[in-house]
N, C-alpha and C. Protein backbone atom coordinates (compact mmCIF):
# COMPACT_ATOMS: atom_id res chain seq x y z
N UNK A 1 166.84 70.18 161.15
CA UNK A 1 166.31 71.12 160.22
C UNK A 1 165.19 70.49 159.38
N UNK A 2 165.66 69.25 159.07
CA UNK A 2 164.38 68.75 158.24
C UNK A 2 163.33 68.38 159.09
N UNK A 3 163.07 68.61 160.33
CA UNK A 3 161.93 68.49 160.84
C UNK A 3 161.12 69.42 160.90
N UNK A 4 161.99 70.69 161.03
CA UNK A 4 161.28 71.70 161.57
C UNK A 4 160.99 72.07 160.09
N UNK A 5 160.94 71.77 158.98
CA UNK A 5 160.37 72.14 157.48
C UNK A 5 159.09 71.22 157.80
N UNK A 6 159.67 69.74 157.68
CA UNK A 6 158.33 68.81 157.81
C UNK A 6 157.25 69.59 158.90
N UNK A 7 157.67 69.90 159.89
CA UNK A 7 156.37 70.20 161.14
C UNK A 7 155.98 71.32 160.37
N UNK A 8 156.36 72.24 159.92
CA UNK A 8 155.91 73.66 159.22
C UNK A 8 154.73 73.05 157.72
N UNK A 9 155.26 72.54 157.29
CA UNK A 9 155.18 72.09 156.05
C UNK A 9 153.25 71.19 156.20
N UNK A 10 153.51 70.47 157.11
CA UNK A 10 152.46 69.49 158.66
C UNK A 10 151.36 71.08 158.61
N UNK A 11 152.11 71.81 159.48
CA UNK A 11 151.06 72.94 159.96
C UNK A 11 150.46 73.77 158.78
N UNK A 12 151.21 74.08 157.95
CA UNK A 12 150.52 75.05 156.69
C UNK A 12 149.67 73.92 155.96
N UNK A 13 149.93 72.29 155.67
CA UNK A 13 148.86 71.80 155.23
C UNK A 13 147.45 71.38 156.28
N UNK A 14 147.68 71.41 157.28
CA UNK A 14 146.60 71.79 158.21
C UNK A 14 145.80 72.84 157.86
N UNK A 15 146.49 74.09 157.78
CA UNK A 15 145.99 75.43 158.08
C UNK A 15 145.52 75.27 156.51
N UNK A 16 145.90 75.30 154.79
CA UNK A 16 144.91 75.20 154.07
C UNK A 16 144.04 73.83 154.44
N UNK A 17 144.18 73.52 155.02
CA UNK A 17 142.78 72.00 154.90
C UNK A 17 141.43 72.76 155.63
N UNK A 18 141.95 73.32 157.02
CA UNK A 18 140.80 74.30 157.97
C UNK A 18 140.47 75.04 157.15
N UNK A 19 141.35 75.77 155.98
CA UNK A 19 140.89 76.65 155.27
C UNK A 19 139.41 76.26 154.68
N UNK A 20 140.03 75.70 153.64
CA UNK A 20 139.12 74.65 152.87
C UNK A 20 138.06 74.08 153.20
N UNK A 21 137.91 73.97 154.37
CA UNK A 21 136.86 72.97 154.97
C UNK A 21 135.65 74.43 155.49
N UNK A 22 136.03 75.27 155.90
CA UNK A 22 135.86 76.37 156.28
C UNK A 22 134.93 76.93 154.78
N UNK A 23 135.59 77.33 153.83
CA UNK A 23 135.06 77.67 152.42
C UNK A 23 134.02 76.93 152.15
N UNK A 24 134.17 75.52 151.74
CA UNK A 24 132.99 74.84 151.77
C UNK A 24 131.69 74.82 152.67
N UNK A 25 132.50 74.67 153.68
CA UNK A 25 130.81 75.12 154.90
C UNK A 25 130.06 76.37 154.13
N UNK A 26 131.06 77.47 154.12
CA UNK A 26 130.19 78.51 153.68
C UNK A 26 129.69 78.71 152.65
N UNK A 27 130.22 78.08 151.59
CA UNK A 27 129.23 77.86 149.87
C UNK A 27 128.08 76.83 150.46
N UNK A 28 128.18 75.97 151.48
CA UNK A 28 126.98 75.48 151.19
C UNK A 28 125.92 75.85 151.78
N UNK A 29 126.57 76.79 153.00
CA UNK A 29 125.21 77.41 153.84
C UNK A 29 124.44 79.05 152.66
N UNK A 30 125.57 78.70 152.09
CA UNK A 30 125.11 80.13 150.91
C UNK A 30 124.23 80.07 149.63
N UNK A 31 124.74 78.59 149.80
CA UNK A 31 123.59 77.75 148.34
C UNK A 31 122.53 77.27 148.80
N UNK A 32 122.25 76.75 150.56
CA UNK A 32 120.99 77.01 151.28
C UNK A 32 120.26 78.53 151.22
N UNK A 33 120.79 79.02 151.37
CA UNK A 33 119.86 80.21 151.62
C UNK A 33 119.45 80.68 150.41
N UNK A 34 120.56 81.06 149.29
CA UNK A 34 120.23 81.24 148.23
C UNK A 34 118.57 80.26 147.74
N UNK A 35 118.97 79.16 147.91
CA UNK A 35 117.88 78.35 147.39
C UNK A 35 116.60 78.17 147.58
N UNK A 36 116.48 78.48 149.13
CA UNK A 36 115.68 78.77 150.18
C UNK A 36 114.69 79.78 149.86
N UNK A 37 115.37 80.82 149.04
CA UNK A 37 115.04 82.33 149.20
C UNK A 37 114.35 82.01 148.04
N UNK A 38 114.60 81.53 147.03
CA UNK A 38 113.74 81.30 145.64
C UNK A 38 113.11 80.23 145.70
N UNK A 39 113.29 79.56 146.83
CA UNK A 39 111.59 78.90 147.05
C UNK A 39 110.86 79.29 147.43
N UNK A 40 111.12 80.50 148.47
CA UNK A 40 109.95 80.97 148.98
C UNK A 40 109.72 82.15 147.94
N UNK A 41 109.82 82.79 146.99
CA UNK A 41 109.91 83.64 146.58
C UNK A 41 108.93 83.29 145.35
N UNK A 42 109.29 81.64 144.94
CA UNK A 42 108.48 81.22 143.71
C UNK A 42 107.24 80.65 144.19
N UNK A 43 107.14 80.40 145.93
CA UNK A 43 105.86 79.92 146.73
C UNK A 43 105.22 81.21 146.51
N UNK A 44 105.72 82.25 147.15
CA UNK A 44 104.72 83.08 146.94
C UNK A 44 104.14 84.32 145.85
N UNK A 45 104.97 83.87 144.80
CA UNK A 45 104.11 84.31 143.69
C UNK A 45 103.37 83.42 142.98
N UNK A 46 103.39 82.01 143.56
CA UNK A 46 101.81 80.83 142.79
C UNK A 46 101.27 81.21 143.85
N UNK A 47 101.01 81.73 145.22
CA UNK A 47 99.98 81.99 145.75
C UNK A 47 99.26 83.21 145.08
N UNK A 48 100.31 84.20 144.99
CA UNK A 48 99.27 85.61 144.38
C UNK A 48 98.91 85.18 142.93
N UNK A 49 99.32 84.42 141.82
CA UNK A 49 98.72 83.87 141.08
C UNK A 49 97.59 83.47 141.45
N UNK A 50 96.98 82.05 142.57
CA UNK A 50 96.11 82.12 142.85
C UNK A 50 95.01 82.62 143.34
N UNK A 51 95.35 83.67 143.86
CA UNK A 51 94.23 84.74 144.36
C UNK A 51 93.92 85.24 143.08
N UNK A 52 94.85 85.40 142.07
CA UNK A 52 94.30 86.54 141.04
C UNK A 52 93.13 85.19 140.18
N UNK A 53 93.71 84.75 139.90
CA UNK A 53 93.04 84.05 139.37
C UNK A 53 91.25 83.44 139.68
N UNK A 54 91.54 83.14 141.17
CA UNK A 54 90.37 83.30 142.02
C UNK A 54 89.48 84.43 141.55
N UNK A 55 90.21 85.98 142.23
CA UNK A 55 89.10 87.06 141.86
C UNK A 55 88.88 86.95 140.56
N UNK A 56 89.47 86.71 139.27
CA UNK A 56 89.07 87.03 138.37
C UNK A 56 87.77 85.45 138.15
N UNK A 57 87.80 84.80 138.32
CA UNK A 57 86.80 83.71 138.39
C UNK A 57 85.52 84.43 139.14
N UNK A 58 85.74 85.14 140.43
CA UNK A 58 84.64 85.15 140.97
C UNK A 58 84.50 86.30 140.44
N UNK A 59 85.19 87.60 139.56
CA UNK A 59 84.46 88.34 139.05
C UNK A 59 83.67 88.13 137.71
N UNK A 60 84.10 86.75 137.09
CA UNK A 60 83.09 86.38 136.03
C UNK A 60 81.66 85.81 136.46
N UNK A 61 81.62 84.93 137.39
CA UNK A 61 80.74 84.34 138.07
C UNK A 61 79.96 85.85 138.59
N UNK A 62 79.66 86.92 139.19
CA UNK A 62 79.44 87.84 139.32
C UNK A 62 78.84 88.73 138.70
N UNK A 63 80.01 88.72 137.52
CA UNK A 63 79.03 89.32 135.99
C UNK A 63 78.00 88.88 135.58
N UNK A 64 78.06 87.59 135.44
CA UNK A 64 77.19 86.13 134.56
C UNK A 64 75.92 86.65 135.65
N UNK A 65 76.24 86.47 136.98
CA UNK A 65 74.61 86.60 137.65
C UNK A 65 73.85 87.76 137.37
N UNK A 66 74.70 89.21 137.38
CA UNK A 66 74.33 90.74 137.96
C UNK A 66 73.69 90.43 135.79
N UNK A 67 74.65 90.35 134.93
CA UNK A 67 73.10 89.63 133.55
C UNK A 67 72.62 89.33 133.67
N UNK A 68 72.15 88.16 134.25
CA UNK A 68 71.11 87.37 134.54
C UNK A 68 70.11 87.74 135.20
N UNK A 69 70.19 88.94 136.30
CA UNK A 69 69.25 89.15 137.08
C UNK A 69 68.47 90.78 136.69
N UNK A 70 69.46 91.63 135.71
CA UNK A 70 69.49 92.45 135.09
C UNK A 70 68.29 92.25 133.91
N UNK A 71 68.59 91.11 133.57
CA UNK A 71 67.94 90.18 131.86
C UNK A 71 66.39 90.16 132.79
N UNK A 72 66.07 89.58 133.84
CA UNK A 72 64.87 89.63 134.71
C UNK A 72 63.98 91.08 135.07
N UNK A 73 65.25 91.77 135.36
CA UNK A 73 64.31 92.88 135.48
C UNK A 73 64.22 93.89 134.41
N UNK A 74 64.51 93.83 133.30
CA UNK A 74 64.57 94.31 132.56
C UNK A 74 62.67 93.62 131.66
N UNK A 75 63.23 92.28 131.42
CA UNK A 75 61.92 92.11 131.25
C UNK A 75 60.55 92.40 132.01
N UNK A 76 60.65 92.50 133.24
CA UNK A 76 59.57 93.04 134.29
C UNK A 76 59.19 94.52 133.58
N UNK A 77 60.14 94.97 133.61
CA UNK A 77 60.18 96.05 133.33
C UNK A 77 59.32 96.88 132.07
N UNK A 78 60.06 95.93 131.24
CA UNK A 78 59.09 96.07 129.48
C UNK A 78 57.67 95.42 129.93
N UNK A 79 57.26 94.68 130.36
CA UNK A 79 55.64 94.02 130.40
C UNK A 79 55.42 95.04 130.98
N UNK A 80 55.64 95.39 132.16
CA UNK A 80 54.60 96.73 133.09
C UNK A 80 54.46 97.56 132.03
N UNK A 81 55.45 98.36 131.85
CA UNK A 81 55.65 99.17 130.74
C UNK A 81 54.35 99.19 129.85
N UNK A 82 55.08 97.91 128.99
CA UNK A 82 53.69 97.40 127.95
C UNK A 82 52.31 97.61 128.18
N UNK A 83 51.93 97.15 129.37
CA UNK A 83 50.86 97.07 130.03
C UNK A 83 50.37 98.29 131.22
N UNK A 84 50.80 98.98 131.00
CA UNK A 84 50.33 100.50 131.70
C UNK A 84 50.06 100.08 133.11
N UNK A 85 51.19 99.38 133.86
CA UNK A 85 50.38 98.91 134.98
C UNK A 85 50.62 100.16 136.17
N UNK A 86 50.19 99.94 137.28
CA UNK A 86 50.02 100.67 138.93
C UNK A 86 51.12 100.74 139.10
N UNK A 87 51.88 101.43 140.34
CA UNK A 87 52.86 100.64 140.79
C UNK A 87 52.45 99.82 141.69
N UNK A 88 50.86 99.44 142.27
CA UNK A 88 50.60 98.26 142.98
C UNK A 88 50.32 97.04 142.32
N UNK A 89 49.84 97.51 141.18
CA UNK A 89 49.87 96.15 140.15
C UNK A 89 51.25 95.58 139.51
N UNK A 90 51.97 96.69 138.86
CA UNK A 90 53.44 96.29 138.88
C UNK A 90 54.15 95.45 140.10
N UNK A 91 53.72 95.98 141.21
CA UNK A 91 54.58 94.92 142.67
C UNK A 91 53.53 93.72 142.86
N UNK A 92 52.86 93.33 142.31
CA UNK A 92 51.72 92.09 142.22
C UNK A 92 52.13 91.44 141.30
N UNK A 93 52.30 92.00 139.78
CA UNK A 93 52.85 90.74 139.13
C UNK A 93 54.16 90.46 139.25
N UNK A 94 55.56 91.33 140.08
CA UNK A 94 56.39 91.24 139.75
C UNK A 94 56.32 89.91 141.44
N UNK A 95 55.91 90.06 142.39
CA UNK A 95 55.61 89.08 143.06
C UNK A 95 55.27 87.90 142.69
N UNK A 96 54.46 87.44 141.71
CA UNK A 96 53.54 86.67 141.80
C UNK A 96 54.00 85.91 140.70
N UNK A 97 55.76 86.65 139.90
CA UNK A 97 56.06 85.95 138.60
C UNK A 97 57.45 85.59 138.89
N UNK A 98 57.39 85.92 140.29
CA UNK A 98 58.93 85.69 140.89
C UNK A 98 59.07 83.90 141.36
N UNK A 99 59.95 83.16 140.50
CA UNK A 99 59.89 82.08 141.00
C UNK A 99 60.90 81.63 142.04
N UNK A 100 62.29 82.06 141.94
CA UNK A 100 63.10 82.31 143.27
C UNK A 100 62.49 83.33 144.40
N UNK A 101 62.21 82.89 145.83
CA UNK A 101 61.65 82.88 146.58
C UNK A 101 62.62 84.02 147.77
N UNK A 102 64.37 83.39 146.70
CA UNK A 102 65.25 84.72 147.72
C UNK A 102 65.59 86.07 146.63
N UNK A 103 64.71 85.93 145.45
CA UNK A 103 65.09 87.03 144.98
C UNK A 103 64.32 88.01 145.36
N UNK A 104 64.52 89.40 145.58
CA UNK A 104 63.65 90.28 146.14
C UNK A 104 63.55 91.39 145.12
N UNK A 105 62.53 91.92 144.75
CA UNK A 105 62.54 92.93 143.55
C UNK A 105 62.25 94.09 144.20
N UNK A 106 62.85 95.44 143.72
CA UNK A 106 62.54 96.70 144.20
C UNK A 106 61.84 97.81 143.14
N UNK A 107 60.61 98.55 143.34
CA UNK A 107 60.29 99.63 142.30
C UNK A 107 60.96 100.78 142.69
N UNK A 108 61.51 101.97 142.08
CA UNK A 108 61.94 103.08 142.59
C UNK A 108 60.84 103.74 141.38
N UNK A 109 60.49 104.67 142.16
CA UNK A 109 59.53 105.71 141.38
C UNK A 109 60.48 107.22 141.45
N UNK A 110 60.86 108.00 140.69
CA UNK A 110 61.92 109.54 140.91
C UNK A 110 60.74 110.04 142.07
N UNK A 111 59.80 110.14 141.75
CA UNK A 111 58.52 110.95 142.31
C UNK A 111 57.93 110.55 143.97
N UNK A 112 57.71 109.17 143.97
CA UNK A 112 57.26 108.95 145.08
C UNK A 112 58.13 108.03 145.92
N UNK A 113 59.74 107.69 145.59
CA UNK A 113 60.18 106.83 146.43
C UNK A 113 60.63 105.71 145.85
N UNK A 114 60.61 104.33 146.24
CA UNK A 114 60.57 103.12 145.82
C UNK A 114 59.53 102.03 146.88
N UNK A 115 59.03 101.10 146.18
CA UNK A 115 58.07 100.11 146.98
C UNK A 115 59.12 98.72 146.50
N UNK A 116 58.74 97.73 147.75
CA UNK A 116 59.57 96.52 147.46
C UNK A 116 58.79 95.57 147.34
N UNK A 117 59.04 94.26 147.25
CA UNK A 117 58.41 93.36 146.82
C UNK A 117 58.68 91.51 147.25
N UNK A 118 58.80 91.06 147.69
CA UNK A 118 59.31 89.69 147.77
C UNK A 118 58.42 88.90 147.28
């Protein structure tokens, strides 16, 4: 009789040990994934951080030029003005005062169209 307690006694501490061993596997494949999942989760919101951040850089850089080139023709604009010019004389000095070589200037007239200029 006292064996067959001991062998029982043998098998049920077996059977919680498989238990046990069993539980653990699965908390740790669960604390992988878990963990896993909020890495990738915190990867890819510093990427969309970086994009935003990006566009908003290249929409300042963007602004800063479309002023800058605005500030140019604006002044073109006031001298002709000033100076009662053509629109062939207007596309002569606006040529001829252009020191960037890739900027290209355009006249629009309501009346007759627009003439261009490089």
């Amino acid at each position: 009789m006292k064996n067959i307690i001991k062998n029982s006694q043998k098998r049920f501490g077996r059977i919680i040990l498989v238990i046990i061993n069993i539980l653990l596997i699965l908390a740790a494949v669960l604390s992988s994934l878990v963990y896993s999942d909020h890495i990738r989760n915190e990867k890819t919101q510093m990427q969309i951080d970086a994009f935003c951040s990006t566009m908003e850089g290249m929409k300042q850089v963007s602004g800063n030029y479309l002023k800058m080139e605005k500030g140019y023709a604006e002044n073109w604009a006031n001298y002709i003005e000033r100076q009662n010019m053509t629109m062939d004389e207007a596309l002569d000095y606006i040529k001829n005062s252009n020191s960037q070589k890739d900027r290209h200037a355009h006249i629009v007239d309501m009346d007759r169209g627009f003439r261009s200029s490089k």
